[in-house]
Protein backbone atom coordinates (compact mmCIF):
# COMPACT_ATOMS: atom_id res chain seq x y z
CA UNK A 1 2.99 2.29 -28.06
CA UNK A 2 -0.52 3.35 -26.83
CA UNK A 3 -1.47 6.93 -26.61
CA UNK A 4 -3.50 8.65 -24.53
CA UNK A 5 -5.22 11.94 -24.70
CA UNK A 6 -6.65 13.93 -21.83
CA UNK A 7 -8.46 17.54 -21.80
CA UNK A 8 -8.31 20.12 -18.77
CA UNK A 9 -11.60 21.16 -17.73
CA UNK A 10 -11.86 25.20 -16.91
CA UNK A 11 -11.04 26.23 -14.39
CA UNK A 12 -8.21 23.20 -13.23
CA UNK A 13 -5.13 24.94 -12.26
CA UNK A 14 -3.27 21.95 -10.27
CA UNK A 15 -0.25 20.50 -10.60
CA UNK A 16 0.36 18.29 -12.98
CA UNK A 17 1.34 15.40 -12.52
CA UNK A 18 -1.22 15.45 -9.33
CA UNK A 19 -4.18 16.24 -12.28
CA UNK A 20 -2.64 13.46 -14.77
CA UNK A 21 -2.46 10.69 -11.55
CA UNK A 22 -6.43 11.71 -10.69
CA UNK A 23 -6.95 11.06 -14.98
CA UNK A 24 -5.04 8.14 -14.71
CA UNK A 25 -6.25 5.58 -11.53
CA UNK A 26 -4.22 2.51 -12.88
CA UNK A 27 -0.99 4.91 -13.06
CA UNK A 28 0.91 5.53 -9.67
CA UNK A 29 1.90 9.44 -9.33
CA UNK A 30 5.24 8.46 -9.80
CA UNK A 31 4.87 6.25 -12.99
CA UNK A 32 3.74 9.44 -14.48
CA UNK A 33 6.44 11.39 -13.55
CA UNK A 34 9.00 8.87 -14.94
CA UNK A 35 7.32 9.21 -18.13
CA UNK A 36 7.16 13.27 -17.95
CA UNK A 37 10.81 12.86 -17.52
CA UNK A 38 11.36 10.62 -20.49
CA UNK A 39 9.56 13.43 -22.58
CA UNK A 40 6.34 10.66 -23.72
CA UNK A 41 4.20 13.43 -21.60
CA UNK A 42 3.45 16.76 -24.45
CA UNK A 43 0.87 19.48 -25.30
CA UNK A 44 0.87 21.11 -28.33
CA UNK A 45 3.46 18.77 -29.42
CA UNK A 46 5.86 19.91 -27.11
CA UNK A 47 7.40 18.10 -23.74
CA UNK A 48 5.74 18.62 -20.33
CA UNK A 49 7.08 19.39 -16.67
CA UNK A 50 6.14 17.60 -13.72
CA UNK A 51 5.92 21.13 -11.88
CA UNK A 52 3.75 23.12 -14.52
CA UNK A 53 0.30 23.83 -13.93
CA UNK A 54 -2.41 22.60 -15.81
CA UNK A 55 -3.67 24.86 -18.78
CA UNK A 56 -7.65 24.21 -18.91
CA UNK A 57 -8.80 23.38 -22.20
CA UNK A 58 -5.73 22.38 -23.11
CA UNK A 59 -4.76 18.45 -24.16
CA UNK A 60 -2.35 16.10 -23.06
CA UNK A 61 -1.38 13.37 -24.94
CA UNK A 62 0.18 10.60 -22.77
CA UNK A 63 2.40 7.31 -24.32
CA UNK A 64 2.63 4.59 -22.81
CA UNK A 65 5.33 2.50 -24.04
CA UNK A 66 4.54 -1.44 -24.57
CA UNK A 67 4.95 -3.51 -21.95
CA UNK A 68 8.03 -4.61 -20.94
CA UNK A 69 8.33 -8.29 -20.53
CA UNK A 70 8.62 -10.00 -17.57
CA UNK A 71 12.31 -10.01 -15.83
CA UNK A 72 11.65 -11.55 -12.14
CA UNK A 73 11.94 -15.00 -12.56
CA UNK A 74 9.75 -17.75 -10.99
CA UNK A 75 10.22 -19.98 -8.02
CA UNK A 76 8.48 -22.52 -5.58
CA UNK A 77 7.91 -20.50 -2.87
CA UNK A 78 4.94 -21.42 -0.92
CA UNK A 79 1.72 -19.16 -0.39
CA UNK A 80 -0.76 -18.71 1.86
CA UNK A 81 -3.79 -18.52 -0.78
CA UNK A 82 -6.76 -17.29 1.25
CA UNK A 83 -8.86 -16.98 -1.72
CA UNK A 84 -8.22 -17.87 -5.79
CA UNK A 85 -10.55 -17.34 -9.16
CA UNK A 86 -9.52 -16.54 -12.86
CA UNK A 87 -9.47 -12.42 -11.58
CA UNK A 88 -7.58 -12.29 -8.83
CA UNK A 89 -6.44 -13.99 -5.44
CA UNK A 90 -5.97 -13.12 -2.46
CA UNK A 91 -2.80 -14.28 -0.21
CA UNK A 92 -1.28 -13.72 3.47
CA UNK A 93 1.90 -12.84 3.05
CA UNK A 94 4.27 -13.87 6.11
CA UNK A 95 5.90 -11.79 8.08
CA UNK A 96 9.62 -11.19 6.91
CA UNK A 97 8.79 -12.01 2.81
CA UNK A 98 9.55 -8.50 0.71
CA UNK A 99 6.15 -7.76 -1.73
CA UNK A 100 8.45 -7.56 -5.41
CA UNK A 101 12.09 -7.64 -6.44
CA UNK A 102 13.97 -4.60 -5.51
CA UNK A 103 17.80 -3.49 -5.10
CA UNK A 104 19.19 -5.77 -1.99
CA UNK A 105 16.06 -8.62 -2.43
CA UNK A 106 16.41 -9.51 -6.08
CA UNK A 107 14.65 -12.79 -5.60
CA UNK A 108 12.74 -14.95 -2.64
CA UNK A 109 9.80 -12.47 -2.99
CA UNK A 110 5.97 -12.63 -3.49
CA UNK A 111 6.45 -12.07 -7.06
CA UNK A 112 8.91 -14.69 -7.56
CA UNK A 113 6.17 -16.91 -5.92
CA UNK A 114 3.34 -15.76 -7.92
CA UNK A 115 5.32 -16.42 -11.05
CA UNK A 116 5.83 -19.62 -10.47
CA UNK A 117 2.05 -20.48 -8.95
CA UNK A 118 0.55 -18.64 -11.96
CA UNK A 119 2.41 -19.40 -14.40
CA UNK A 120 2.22 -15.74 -15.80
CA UNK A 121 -1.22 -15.02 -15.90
CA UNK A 122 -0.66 -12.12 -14.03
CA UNK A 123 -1.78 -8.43 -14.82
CA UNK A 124 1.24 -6.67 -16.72
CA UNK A 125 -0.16 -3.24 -15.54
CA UNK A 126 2.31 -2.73 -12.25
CA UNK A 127 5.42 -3.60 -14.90
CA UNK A 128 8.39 -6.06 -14.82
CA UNK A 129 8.68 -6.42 -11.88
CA UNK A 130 5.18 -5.90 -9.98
CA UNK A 131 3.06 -7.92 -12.13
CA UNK A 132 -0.51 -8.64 -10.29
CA UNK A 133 0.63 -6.44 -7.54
CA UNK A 134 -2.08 -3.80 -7.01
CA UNK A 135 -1.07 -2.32 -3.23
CA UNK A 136 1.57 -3.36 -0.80
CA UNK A 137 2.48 -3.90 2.17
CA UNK A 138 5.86 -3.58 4.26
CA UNK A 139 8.40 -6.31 4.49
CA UNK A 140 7.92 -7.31 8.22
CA UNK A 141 3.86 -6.35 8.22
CA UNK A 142 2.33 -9.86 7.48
CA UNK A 143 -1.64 -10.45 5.99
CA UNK A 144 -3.72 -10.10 2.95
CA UNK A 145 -2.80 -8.71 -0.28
CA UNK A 146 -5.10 -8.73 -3.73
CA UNK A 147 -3.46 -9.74 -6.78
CA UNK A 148 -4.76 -9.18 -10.10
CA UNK A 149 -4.41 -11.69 -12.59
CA UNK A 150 -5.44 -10.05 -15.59
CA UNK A 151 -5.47 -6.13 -16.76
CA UNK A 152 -9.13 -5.36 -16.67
CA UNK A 153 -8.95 -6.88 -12.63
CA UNK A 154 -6.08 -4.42 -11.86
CA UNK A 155 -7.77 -1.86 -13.37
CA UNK A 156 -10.97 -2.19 -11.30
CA UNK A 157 -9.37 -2.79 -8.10
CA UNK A 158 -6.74 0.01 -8.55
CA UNK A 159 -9.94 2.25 -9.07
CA UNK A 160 -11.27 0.84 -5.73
CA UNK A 161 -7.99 1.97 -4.21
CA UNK A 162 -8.08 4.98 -5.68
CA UNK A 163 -11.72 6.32 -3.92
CA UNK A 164 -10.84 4.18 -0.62
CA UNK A 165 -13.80 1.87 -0.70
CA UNK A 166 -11.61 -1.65 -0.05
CA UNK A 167 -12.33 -2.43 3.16
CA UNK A 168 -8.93 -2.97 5.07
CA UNK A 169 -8.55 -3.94 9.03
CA UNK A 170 -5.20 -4.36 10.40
CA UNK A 171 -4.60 -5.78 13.95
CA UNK A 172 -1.38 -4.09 16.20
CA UNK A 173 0.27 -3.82 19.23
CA UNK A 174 1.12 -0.31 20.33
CA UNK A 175 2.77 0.84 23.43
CA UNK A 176 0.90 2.46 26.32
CA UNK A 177 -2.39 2.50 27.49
CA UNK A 178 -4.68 4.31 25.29
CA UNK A 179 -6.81 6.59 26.83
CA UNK A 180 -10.17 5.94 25.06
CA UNK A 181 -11.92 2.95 23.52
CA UNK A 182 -11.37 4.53 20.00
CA UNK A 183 -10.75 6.82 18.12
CA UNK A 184 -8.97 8.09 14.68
CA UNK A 185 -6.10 10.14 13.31
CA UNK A 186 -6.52 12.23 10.63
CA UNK A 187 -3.28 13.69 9.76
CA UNK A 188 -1.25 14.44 6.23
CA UNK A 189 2.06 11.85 5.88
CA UNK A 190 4.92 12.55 3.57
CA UNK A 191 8.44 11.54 3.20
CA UNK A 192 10.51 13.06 6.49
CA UNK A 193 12.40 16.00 5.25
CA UNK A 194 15.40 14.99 7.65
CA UNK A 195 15.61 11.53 6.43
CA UNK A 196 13.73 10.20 3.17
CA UNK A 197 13.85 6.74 3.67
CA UNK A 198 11.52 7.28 6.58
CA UNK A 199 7.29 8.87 6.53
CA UNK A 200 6.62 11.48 8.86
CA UNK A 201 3.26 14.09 9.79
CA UNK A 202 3.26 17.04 7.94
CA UNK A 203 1.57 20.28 7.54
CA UNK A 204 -1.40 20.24 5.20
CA UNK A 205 0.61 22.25 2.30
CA UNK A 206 4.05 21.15 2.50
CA UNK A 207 5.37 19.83 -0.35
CA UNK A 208 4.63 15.88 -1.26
CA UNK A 209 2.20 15.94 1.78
CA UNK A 210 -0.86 13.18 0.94
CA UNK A 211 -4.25 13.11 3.29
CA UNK A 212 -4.27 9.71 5.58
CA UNK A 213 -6.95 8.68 8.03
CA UNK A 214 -6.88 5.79 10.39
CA UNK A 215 -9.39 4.91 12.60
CA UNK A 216 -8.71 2.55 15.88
CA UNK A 217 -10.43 0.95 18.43
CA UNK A 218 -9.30 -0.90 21.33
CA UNK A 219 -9.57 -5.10 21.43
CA UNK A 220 -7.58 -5.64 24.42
CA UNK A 221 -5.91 -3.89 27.03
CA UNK A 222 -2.38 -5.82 28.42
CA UNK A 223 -1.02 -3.15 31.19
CA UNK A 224 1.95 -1.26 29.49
CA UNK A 225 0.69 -2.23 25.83
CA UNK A 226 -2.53 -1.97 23.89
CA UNK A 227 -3.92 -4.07 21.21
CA UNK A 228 -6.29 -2.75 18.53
CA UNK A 229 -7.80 -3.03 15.57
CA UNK A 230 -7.16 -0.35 12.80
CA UNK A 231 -8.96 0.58 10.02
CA UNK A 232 -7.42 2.09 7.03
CA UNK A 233 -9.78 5.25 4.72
CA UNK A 234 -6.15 5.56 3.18
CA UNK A 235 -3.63 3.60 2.87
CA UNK A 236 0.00 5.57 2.88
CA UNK A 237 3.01 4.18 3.35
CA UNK A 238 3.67 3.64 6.74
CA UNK A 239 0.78 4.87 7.07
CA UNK A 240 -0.54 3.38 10.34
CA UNK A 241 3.13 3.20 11.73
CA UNK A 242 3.38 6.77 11.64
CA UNK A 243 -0.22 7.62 13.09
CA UNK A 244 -0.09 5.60 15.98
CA UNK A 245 3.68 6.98 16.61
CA UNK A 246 1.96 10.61 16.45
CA UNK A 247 -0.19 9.97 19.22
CA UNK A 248 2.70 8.41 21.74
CA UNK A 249 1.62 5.07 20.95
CA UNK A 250 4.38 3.41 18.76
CA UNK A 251 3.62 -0.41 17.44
CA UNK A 252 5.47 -2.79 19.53
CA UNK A 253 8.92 -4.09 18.01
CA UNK A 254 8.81 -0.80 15.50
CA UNK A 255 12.42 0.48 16.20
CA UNK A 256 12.12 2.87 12.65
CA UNK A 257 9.19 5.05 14.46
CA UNK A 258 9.29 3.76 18.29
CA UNK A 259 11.84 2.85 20.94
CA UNK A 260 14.78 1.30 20.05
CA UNK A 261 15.11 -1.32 22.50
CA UNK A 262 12.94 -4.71 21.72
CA UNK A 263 12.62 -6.72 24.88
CA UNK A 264 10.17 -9.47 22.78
CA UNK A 265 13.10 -9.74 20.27
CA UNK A 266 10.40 -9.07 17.68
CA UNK A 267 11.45 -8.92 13.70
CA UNK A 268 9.85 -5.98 13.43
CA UNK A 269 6.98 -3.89 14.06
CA UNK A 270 3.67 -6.33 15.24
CA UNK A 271 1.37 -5.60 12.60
CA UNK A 272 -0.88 -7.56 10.57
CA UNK A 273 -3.54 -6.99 7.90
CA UNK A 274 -6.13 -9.22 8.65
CA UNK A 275 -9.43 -8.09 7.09
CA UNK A 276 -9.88 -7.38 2.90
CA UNK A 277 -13.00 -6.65 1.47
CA UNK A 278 -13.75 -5.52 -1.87
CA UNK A 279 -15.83 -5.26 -5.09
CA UNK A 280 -15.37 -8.43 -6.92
CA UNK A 281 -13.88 -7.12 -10.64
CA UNK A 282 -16.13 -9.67 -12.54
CA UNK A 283 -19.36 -10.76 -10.51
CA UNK A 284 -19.90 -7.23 -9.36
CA UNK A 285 -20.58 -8.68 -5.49
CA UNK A 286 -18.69 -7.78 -2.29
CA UNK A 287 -15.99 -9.95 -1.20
CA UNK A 288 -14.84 -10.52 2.67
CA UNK A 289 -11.77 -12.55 3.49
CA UNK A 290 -9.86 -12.79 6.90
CA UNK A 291 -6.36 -13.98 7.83
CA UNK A 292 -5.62 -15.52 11.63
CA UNK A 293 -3.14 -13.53 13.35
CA UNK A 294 0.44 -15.34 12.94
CA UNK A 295 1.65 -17.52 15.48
CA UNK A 296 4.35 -15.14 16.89
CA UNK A 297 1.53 -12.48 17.41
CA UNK A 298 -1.18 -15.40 19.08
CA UNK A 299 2.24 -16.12 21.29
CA UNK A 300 2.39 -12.82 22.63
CA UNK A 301 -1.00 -12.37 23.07
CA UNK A 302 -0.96 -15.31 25.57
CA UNK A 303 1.82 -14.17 27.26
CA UNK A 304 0.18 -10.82 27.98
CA UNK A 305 -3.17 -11.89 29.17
CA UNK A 306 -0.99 -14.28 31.62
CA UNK A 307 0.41 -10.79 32.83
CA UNK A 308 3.53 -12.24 31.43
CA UNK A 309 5.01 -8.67 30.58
């Protein structure tokens, strides 16, 4: 079991598990509250809460328990490799495929794939079941995601993720006719206190409320729908889903945050990451890759600039 040991600076008074998830980049906020919980968080010796406040000067002494080892199993599922080295790679996930194993989708995921294509050289830092997976994205969202073969890779890129400085462009279909050319929503997203499975706006100091800013600019305009381009400072869950419901402007075939009815009998919201660019782990230079829209999205596309509504 690895330890490690972090000092508040004076005058820190935040929560924390907020101050231990700035300490720690490579540990999600909630990581660190399952350990708090399990008691492997102490000062003095003695267990942590979640809700205390930091004590400046004080030190916290975090362990991490050994890795656990790997539980999803492997299969031949193919992937849509955009870009491969000994770090990381880079894939487009399809529409429809589920990012790691999880209650009701225990297999058929882009783990499972990446097991089997890598053999297990994959980065043991996201755990048993999210190894190499350093950000997601939703089940029926298709483009790029990074993978991280190795620790030191995760760790790098998770620290990228951490400041926002991956670059990350996502293409959409939104309802209406947006008013201006662009634009950008800057608005705090947490879980919706009426219903948790779901993200909603929040005030600024509500309780679990996180900072989010998209920015969006208009590619084409197709009478009673827009399509844009969208790029992420943050990246939230939902986060994009959420913003562009907040302005009247829900994505096309989203019946979680936009109209129920969906007269393209789309799978889902139209949404697809299609730009990644980042700070190579290794080689220290910028890398740029791009995924083509999916044929279901080119489809409707053409169908719209035939003013086939």
């Amino acid at each position: 079991m690895e330890r490690l040991e972090l000092t508040a600076a004076p005058g820190d008074s935040r929560r924390l598990d907020a101050w231990l998830a700035g300490q720690c980049p490579t540990l999600s906020r909630s990581a660190l509250q399952n350990l708090i919980e399990q008691g492997l968080v102490t000062c003095g010796g003695a267990p942590v809460n979640k809700k205390d406040k930091v004590a400046p000067g004080k030190i916290y002494a975090i362990d991490l328990p050994d890795p656990q080892p790997i539980e999803a199993r492997p299969q031949d599922i193919p992937l849509d490799i955009v870009y491969e080295d000994d770090d990381l790679l880079v894939v487009n996930k399809p529409k429809g495929m589920v990012v790691h194993p999880a209650p009701g989708n225990p297999d058929g995921t882009l783990v499972n794939a990446l097991l089997y294509h890598c053999a297990g050289q994959l980065s043991g830092i996201g755990g048993a079941i999210r190894p190499g997976i350093v950000h997601r994205i939703d089940k029926d969202t298709s483009g790029l995601l990074v993978v991280a073969k190795n620790d030191a890779a995760h760790q790098a890129l998770s620290a990228q993720m951490s400041v926002h400085s991956i670059h990350r462009v996502y293409h959409a279909v939104v309802y209406g006719n947006l008013k201006e050319d662009e634009g950008f929503v800057e608005k705090w997203l947490g879980r919706d206190p009426r219903d948790r499975k779901k993200m909603a706006v929040l005030a600024e100091n509500a309780a679990g409320a996180k900072y989010a800013y998209t920015g969006w600019q208009v590619l084409e305009r197709c009478g009673n729908f827009t399509y844009i381009a969208c790029k992420l400072k943050t990246g939230r869950t939902h986060q994009i889903r959420v913003h562009m419901a907040s302005l009247h402007h829900p994505l096309l075939g989203d019946t979680v945050y936009g109209s129920q009815k969906n007269p393209y009998h789309l799978e889902g919201q139209t949404l697809h990451a299609m730009v990644l660019g980042l700070i190579h782990p290794s080689t220290g230079s910028y890398l740029e890759v791009t995924a083509p829209l999916p044929e279901y999205f080119q489809k409707l596309l053409k169908r719209f600039s035939a003013g086939q509504e």
